[in-house]
N, C-alpha and C. Protein backbone atom coordinates (compact mmCIF):
# COMPACT_ATOMS: atom_id res chain seq x y z
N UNK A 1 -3.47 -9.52 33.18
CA UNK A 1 -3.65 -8.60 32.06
C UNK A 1 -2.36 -8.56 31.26
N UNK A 2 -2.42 -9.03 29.79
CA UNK A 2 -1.32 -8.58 29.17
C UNK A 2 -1.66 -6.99 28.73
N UNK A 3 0.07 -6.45 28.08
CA UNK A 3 0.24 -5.88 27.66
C UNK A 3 0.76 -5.72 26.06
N UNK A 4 0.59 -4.52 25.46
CA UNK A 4 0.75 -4.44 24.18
C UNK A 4 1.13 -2.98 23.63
N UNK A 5 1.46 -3.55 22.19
CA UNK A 5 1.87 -2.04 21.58
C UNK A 5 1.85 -1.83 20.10
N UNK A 6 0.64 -0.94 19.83
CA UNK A 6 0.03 -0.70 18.72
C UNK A 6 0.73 0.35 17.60
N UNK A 7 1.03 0.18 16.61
CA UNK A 7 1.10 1.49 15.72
C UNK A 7 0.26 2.13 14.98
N UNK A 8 0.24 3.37 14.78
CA UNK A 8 -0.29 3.81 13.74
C UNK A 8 0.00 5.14 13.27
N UNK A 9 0.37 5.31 12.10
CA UNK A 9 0.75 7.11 11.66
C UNK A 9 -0.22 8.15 11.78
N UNK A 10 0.44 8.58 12.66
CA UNK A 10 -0.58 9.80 13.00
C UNK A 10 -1.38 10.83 11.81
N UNK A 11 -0.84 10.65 10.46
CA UNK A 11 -1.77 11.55 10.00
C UNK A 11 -2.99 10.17 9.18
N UNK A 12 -2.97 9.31 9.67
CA UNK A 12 -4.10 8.08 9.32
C UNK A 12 -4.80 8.00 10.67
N UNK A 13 -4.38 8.30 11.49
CA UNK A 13 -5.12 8.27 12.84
C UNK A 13 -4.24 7.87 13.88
N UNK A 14 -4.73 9.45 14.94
CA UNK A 14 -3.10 9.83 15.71
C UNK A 14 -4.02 9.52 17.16
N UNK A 15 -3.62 9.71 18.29
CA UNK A 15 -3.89 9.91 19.44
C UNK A 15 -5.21 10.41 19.62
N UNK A 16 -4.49 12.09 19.10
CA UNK A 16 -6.17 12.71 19.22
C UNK A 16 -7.33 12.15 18.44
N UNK A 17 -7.69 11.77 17.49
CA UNK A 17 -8.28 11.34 16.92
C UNK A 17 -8.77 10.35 17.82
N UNK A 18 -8.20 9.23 18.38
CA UNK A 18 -9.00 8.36 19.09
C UNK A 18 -9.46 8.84 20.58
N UNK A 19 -8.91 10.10 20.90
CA UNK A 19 -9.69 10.64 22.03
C UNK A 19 -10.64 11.41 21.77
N UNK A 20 -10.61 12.18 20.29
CA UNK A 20 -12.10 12.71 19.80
C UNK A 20 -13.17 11.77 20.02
N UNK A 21 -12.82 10.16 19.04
CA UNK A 21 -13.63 9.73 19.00
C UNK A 21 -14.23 8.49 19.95
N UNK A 22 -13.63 8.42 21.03
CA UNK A 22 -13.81 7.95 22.67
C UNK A 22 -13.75 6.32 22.20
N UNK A 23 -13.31 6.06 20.95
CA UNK A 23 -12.36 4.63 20.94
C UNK A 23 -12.27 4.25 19.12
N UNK A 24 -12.03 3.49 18.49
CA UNK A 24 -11.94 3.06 17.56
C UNK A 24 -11.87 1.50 16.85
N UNK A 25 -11.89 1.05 15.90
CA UNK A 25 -12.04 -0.27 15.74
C UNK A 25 -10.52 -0.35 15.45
N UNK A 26 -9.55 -0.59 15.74
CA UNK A 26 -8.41 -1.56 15.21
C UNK A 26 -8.53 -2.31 13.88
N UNK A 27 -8.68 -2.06 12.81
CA UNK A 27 -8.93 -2.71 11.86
C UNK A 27 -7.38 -2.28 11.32
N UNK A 28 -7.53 -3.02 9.75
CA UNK A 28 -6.72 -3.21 8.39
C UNK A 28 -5.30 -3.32 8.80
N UNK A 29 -4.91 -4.40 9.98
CA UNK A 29 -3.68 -4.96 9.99
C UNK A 29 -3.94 -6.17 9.23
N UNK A 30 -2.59 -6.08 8.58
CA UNK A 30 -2.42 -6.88 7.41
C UNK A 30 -1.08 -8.05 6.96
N UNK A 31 -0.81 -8.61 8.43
CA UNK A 31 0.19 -9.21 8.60
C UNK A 31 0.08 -9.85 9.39
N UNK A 32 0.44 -11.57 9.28
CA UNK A 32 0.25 -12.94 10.17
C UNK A 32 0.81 -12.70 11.14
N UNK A 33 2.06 -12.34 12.13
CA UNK A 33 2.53 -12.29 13.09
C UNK A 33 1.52 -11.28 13.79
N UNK A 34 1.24 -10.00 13.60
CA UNK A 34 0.34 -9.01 13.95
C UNK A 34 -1.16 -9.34 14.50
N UNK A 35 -1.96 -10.33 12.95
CA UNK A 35 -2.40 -10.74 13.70
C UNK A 35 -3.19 -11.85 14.61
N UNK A 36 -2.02 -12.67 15.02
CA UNK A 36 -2.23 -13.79 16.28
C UNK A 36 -2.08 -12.65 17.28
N UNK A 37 -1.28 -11.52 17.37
CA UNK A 37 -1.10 -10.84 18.66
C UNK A 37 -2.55 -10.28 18.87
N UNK A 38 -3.26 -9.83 17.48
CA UNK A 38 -3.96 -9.70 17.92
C UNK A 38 -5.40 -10.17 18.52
N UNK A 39 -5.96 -11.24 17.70
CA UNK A 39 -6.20 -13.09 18.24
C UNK A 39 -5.80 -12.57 20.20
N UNK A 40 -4.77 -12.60 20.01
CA UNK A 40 -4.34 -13.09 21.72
C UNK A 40 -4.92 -11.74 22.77
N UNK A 41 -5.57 -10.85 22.14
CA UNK A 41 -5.65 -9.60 23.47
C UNK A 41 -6.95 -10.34 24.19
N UNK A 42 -7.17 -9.26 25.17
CA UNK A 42 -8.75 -10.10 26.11
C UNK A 42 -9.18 -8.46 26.21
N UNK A 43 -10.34 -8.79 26.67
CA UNK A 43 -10.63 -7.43 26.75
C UNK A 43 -10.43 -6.97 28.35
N UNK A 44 -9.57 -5.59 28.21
CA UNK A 44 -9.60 -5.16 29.53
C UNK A 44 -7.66 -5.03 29.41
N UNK A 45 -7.18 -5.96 27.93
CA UNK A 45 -5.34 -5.71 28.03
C UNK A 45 -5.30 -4.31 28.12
N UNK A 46 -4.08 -3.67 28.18
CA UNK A 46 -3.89 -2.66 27.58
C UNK A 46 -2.72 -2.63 26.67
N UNK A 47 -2.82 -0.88 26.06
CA UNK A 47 -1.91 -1.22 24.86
C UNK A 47 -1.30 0.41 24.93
N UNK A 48 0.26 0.42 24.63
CA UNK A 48 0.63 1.73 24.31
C UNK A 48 0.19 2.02 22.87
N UNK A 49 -0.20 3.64 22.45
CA UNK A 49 -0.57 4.09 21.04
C UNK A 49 0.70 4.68 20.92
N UNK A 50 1.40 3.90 20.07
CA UNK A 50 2.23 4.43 18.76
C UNK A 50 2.38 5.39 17.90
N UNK A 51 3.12 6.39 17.41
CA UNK A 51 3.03 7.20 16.51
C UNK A 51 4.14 6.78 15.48
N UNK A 52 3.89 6.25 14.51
CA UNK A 52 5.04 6.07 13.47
C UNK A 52 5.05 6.83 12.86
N UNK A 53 5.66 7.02 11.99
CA UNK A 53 6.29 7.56 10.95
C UNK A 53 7.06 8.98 11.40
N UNK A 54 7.15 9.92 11.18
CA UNK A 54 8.08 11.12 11.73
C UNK A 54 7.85 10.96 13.01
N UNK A 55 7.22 11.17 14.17
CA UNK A 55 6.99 10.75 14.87
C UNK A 55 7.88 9.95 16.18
N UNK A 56 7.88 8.69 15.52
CA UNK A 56 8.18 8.04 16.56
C UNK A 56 8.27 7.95 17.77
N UNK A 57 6.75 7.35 18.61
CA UNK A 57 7.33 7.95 20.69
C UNK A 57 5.94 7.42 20.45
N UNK A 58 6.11 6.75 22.13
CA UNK A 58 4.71 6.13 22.40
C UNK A 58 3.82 7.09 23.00
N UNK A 59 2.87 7.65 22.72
CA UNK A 59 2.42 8.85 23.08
C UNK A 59 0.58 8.83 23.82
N UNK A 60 0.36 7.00 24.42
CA UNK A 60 -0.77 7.01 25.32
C UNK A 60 -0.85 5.71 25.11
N UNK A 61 -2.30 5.47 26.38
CA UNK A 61 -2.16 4.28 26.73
C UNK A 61 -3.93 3.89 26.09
N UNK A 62 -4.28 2.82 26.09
CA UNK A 62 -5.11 2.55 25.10
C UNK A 62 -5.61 1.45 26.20
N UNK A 63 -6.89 0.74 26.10
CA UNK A 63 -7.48 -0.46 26.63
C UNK A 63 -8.50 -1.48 25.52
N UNK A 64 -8.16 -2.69 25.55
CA UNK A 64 -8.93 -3.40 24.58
C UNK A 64 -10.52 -3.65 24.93
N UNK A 65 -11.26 -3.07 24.26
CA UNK A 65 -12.50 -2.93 24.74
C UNK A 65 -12.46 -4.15 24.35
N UNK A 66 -13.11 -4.83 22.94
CA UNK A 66 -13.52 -5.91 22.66
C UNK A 66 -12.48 -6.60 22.20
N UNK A 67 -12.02 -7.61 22.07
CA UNK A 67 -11.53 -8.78 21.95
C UNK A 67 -11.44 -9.05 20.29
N UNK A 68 -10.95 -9.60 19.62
CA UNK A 68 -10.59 -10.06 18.08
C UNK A 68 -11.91 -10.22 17.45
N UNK A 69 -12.23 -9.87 16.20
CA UNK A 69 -13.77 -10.43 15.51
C UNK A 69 -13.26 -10.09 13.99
N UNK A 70 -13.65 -10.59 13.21
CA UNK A 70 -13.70 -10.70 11.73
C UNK A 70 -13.48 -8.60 11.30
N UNK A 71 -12.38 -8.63 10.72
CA UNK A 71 -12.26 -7.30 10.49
C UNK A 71 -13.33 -7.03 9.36
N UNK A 72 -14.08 -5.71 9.59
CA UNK A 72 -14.91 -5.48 8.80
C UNK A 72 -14.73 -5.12 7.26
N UNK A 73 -13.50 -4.53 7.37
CA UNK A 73 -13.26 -4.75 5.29
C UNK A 73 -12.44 -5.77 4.78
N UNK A 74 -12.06 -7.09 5.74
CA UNK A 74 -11.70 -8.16 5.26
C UNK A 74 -12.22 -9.27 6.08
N UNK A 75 -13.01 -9.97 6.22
CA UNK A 75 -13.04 -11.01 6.95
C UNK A 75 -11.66 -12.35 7.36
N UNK A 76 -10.89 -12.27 6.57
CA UNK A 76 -9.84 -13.38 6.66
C UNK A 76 -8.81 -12.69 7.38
N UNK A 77 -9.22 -11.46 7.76
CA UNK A 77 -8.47 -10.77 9.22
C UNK A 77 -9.25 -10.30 10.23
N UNK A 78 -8.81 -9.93 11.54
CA UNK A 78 -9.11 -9.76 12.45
C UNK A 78 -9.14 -8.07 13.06
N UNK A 79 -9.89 -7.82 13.75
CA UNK A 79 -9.62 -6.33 14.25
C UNK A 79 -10.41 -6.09 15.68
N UNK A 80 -9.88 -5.17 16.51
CA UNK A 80 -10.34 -5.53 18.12
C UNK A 80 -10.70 -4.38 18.06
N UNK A 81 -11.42 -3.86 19.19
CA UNK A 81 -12.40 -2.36 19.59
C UNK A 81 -11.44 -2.11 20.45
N UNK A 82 -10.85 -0.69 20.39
CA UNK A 82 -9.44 -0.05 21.41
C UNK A 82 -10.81 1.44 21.86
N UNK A 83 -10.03 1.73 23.14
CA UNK A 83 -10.71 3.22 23.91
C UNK A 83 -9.37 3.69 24.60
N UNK A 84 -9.11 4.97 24.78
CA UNK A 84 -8.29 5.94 25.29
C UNK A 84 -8.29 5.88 26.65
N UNK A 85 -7.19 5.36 27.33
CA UNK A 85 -7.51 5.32 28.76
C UNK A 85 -6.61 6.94 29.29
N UNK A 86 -5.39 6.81 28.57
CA UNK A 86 -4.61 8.25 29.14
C UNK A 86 -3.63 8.53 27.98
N UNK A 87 -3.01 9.99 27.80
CA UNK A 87 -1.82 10.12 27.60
C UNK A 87 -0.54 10.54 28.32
N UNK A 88 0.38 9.68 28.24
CA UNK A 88 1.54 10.13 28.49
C UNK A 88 2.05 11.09 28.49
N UNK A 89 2.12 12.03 30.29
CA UNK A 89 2.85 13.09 30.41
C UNK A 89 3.79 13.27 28.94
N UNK A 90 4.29 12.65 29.80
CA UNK A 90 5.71 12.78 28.21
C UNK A 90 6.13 12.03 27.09
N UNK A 91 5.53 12.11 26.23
CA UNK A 91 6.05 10.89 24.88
C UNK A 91 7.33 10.46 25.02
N UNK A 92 7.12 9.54 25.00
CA UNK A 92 8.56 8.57 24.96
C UNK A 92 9.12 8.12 23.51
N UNK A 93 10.24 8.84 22.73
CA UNK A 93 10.51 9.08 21.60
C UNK A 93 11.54 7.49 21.65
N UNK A 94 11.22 6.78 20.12
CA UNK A 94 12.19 5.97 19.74
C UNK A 94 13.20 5.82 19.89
N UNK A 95 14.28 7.08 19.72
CA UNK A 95 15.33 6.84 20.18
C UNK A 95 15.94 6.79 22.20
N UNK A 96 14.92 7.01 22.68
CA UNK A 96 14.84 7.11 23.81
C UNK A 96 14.49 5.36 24.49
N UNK A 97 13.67 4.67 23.78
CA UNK A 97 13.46 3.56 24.26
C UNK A 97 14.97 2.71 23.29
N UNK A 98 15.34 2.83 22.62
CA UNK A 98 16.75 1.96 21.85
C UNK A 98 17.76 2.48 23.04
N UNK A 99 17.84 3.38 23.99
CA UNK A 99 18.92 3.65 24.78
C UNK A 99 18.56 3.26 26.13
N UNK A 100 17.57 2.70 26.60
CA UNK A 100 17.40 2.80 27.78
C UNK A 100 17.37 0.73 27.68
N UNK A 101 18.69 0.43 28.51
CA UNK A 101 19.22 -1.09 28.76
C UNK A 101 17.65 -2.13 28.97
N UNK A 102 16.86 -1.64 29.75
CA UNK A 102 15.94 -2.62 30.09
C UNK A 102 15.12 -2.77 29.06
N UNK A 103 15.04 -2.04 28.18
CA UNK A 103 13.89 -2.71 26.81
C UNK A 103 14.76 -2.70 25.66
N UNK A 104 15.97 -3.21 25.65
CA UNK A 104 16.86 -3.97 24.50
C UNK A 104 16.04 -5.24 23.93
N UNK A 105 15.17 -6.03 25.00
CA UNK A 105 14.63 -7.17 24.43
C UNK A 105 12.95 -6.65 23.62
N UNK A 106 12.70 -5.45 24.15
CA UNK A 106 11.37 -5.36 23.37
C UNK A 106 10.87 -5.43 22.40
N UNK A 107 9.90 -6.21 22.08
CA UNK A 107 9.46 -6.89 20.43
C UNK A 107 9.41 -5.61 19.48
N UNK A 108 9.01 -4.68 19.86
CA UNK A 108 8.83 -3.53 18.70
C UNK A 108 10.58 -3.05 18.17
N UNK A 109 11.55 -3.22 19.15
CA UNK A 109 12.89 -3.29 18.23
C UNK A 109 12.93 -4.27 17.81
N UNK A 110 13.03 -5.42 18.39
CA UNK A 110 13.55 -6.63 17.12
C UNK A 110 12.88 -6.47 16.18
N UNK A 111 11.15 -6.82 15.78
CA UNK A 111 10.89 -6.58 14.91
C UNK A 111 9.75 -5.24 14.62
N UNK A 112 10.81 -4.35 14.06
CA UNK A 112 10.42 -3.43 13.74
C UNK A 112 9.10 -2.46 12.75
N UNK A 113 9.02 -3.94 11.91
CA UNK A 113 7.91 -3.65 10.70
C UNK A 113 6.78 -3.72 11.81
N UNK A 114 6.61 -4.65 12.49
CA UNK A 114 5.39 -5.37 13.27
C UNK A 114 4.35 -4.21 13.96
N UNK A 115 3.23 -3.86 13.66
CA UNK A 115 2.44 -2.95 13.90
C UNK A 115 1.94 -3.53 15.56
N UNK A 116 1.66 -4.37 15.79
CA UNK A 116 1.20 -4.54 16.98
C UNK A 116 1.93 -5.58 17.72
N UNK A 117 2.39 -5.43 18.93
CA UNK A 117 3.49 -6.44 19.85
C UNK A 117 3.06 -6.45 21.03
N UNK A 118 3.86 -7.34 21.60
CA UNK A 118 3.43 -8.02 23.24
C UNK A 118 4.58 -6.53 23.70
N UNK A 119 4.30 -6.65 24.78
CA UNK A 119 4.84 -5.55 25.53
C UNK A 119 5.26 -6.56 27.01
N UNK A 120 6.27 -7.02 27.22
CA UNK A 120 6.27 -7.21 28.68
C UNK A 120 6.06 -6.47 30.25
N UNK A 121 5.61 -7.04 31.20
CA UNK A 121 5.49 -6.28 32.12
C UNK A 121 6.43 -4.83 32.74
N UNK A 122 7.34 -5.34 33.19
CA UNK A 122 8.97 -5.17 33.19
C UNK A 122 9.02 -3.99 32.20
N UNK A 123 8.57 -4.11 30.93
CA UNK A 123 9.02 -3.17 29.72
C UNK A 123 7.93 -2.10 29.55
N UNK A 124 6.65 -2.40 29.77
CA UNK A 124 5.49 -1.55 29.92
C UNK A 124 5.92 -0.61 31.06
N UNK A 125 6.42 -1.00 32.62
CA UNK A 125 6.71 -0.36 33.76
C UNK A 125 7.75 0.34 33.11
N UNK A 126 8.51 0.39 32.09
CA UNK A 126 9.75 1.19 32.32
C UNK A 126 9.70 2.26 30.83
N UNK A 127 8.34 2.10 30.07
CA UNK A 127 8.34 2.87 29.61
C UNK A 127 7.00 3.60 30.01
N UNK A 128 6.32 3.51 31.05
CA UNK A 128 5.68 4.04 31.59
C UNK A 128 6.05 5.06 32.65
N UNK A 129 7.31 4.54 32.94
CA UNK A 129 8.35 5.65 34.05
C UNK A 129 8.81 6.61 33.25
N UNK A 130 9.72 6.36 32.05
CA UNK A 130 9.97 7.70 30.96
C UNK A 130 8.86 8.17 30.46
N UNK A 131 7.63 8.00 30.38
CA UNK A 131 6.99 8.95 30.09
C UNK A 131 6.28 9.64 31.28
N UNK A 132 6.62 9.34 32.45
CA UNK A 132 6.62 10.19 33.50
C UNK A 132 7.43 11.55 33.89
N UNK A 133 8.65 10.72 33.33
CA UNK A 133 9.93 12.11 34.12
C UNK A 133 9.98 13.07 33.08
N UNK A 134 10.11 14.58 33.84
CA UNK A 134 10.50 15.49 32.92
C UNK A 134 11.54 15.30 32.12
N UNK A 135 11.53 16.66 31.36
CA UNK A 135 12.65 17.30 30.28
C UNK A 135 14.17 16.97 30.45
């Protein structure tokens, strides 16, 4: 199973929203690197949900229901079916993952614009531990 890591601004559609609505289509990414990553999920990856913009902190964990298919308001892109598996005791805020040594290499810092990224194992486990520990 890979792993992954999705954005999206919470007042376009936040967390709750996709636990209201017990999953959502991944649509209107709009960028070639974005999406081959997303091309590459299977169903059954999982994915941390993102909160950009004020925000910032990975704030749940997500599962790829369906797999890549012709995005429905563009066909010459792609968009996958995501469902709510949990949220994170504790959001794990941006500046919290830029300080912690073991995810210096994680794709969502280098490249930062990139709405959706590989998440390594290693890096999923260790931001899955900070959003475990308390205050």
């Amino acid at each position: 199973m890979a792993h992954w890591l999705m954005k999206s601004e919470p007042g376009n559609y936040s967390w709750d929203d996709l636990v209201r609505d017990g999953g959502t289509e991944w649509d209107g990414v709009r960028n070639p690197a974005a999406r081959l990553h997303l091309r590459a999920m299977k169903a059954g990856d999982e994915a941390f949900f993102y909160h950009s913009g004020a925000d910032k902190a990975v704030v749940g964990v997500m599962r790829i229901a369906r797999e890549a298919a012709p995005d429905p308001k563009d066909a010459d892109w792609v968009s996958v079916r995501v469902e709510p598996v949990r949220p994170l005791p504790r959001p794990v805020a941006l500046k919290t993952i830029k300080a912690e040594p073991d995810l210096a290499a994680l794709e969502m810092l280098r490249q930062s614009r990139l709405s959706v990224s590989p998440v390594r194992d290693e890096e999923w486990a260790a931001i899955l531990a900070l959003g475990e520990e308390g205050p």
